[in-house]
N, C-alpha and C. Protein backbone atom coordinates (compact mmCIF):
# COMPACT_ATOMS: atom_id res chain seq x y z
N UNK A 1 2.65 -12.36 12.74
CA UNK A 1 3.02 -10.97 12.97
C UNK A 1 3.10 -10.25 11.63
N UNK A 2 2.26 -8.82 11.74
CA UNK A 2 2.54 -8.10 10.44
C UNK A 2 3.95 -7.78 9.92
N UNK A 3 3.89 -7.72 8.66
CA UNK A 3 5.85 -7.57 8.40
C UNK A 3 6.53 -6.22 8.99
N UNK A 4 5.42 -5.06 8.75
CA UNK A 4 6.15 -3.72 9.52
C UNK A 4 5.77 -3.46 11.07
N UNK A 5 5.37 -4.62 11.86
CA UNK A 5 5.04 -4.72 13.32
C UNK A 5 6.47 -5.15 13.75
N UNK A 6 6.22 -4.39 15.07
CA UNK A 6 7.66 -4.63 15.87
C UNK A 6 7.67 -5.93 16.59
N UNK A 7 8.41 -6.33 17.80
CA UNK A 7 7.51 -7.60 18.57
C UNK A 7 7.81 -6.97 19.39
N UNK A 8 6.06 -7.53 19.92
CA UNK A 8 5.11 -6.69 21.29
C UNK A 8 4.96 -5.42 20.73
N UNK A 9 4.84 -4.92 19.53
CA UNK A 9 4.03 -3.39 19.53
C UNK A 9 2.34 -3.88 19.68
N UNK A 10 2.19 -2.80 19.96
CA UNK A 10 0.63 -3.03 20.51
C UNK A 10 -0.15 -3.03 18.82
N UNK A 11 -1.18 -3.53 18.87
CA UNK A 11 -2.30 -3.53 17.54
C UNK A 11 -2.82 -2.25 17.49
N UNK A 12 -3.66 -2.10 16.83
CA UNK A 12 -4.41 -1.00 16.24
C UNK A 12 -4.63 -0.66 17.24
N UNK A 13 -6.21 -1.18 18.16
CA UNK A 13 -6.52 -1.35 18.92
C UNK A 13 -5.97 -0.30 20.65
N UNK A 14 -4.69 -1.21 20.33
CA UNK A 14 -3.62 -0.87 22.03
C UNK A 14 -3.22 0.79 21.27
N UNK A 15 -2.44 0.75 19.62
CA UNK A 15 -1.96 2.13 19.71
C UNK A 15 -2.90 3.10 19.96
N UNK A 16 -4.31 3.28 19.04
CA UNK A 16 -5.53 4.18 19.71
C UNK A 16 -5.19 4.13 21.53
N UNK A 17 -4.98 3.18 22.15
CA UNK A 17 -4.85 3.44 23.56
C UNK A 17 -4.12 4.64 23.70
N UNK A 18 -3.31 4.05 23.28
CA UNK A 18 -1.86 5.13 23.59
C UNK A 18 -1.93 6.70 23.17
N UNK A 19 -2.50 6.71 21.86
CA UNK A 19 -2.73 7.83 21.28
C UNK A 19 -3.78 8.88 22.37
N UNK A 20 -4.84 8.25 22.61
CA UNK A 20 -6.18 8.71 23.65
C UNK A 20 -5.06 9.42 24.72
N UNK A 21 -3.96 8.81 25.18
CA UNK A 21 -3.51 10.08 26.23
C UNK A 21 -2.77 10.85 25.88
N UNK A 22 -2.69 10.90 24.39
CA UNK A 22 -1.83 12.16 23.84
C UNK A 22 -2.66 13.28 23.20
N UNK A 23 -4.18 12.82 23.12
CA UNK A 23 -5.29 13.48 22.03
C UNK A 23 -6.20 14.09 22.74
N UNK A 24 -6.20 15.27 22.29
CA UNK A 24 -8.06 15.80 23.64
C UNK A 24 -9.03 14.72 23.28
N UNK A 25 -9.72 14.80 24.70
CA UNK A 25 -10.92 14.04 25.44
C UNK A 25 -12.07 13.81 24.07
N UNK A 26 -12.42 12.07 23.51
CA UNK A 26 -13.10 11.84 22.71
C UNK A 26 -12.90 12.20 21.29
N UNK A 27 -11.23 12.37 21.34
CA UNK A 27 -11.04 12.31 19.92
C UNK A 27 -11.03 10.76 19.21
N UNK A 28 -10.31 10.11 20.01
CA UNK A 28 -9.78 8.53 19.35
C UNK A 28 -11.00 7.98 19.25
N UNK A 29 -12.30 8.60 19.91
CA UNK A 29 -13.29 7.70 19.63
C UNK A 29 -13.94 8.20 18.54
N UNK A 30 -14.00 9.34 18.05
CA UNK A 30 -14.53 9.66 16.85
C UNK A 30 -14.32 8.90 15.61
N UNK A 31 -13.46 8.49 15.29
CA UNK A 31 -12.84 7.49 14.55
C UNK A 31 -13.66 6.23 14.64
N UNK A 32 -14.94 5.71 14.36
CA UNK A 32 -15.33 4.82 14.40
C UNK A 32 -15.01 3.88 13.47
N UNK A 33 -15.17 2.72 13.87
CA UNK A 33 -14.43 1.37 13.31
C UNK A 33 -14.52 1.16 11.86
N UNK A 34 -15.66 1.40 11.38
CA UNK A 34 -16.01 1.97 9.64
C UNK A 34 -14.94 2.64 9.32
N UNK A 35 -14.75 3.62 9.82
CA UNK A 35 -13.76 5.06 9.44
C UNK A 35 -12.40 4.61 9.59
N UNK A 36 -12.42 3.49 10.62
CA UNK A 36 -10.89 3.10 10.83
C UNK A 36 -10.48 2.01 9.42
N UNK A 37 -11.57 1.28 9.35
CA UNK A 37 -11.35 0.40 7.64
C UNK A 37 -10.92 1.52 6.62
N UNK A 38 -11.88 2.76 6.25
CA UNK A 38 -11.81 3.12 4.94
C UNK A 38 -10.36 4.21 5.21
N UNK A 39 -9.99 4.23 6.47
CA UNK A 39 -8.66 5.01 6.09
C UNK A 39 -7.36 4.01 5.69
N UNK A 40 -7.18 3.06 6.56
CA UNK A 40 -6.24 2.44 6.13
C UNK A 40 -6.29 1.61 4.54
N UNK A 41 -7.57 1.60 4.32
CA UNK A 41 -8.12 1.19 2.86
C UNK A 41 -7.10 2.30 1.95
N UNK A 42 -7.58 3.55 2.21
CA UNK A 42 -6.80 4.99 1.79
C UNK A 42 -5.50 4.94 1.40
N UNK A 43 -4.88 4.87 2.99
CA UNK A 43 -3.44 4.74 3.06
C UNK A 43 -2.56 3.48 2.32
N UNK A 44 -3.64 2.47 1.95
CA UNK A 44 -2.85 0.80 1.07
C UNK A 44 -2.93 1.12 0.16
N UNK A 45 -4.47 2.02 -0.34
CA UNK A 45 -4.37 2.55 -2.25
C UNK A 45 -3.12 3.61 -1.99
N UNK A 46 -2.81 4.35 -1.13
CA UNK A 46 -1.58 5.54 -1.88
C UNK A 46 -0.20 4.86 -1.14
N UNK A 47 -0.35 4.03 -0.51
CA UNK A 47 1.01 3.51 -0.14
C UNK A 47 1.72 2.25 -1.76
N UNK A 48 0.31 1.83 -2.21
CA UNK A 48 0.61 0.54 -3.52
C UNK A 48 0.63 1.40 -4.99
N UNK A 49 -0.14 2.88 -5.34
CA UNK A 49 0.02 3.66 -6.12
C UNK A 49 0.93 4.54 -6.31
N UNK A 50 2.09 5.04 -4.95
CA UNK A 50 2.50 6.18 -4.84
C UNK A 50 3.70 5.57 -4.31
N UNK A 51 4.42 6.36 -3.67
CA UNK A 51 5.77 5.62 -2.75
C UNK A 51 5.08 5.53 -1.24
N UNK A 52 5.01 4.45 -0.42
CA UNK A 52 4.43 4.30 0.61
C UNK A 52 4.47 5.21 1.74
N UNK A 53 5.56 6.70 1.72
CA UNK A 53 4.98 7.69 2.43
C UNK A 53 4.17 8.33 2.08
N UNK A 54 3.19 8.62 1.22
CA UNK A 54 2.26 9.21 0.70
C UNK A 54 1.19 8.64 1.25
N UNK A 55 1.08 7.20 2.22
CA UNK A 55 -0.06 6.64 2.78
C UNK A 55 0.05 7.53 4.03
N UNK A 56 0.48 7.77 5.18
CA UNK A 56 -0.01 9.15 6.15
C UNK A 56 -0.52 10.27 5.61
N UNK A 57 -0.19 10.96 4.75
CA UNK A 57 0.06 11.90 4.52
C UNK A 57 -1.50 12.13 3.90
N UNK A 58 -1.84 10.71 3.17
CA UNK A 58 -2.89 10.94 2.61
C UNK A 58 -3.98 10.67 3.58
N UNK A 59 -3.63 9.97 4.37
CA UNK A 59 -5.19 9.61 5.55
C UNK A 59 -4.95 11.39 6.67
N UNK A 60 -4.10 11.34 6.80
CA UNK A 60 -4.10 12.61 7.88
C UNK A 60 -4.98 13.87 6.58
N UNK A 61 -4.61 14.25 5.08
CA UNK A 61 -5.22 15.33 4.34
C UNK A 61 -6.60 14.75 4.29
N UNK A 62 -7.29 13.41 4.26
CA UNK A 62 -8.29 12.86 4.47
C UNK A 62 -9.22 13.52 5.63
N UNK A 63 -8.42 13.60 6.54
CA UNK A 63 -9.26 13.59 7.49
C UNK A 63 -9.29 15.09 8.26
N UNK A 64 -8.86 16.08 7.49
CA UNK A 64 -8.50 17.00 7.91
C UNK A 64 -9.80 17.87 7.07
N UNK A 65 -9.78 17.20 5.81
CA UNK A 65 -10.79 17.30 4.90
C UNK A 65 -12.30 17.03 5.04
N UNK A 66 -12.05 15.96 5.90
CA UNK A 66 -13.71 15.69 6.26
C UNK A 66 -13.97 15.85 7.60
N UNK A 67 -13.21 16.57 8.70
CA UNK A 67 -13.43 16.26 10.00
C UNK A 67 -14.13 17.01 10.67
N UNK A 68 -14.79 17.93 9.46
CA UNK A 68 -16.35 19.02 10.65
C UNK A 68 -17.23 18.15 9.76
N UNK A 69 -17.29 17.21 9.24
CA UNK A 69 -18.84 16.71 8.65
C UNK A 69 -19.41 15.57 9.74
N UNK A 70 -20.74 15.55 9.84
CA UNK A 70 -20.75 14.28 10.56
C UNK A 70 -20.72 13.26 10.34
N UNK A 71 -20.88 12.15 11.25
CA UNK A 71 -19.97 10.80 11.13
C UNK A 71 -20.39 9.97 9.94
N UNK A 72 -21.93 10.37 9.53
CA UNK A 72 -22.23 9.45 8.09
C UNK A 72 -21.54 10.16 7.09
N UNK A 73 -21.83 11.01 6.68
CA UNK A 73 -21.65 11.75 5.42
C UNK A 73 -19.68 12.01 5.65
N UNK A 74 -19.16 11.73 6.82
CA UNK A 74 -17.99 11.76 6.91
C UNK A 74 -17.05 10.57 5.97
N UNK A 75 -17.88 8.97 6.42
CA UNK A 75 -17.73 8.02 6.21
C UNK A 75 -17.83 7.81 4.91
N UNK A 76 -19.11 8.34 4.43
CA UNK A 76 -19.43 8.19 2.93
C UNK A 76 -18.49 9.54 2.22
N UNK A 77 -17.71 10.29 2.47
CA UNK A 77 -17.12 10.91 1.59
C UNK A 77 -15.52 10.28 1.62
N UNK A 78 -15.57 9.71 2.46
CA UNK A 78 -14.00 8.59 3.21
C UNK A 78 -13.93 7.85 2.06
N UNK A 79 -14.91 7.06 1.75
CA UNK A 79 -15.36 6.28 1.17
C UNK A 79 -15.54 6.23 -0.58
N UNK A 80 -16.08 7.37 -1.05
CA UNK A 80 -16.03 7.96 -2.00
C UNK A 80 -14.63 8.22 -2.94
N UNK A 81 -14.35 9.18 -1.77
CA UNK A 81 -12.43 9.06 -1.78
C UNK A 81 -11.69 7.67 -2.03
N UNK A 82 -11.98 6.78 -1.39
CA UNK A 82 -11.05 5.57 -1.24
C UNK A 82 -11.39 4.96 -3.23
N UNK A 83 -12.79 5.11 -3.23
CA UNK A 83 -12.89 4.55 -4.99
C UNK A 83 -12.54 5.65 -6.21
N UNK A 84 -12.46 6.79 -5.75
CA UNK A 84 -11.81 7.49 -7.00
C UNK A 84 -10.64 6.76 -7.08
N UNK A 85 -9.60 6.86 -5.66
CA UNK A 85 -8.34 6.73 -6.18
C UNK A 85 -7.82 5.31 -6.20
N UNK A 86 -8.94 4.18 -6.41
CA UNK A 86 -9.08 3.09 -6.55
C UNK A 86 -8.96 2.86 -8.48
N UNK A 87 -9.73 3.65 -9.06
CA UNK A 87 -9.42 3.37 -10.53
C UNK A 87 -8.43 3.80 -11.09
């Protein structure tokens, strides 16, 4: 079990479930599984660089930032992002 998992919280996976009936129709799927790596990638560089609330804060300005581009050039600027603030 992850150290900040509850027991029986659902995985990634189950919370996207959960989220899908709180989100308009085909949002949770936009988020493709690529996109789901390089955010939490995001959120571990500013949660291990920063004080670990700065990891939401930074995947939600992430994605707020790239979320009219489409899904490649979305990914690859996700991505881009994740190695600036990698050095």
């Amino acid at each position: 079990m992850a150290e900040d998992a509850r027991p029986n919280a659902p995985d990634v996976a189950g919370w996207l479930e959960v989220l899908r009936a709180h989100l308009p129709p085909g949002l949770v799927d936009e988020a493709g599984a690529d996109e789901q790596v390089v955010l939490l990638e995001l959120a571990g560089i500013a949660a291990h660089r920063s004080h670990r609330t700065a990891a939401p804060i930074t995947a939600y300005l992430a994605g707020v930032a790239f979320a009219g581009l489409p899904r490649v050039e979305r990914l690859a600027r996700l991505r881009e992002l994740a190695s600036a603030l990698e050095r």
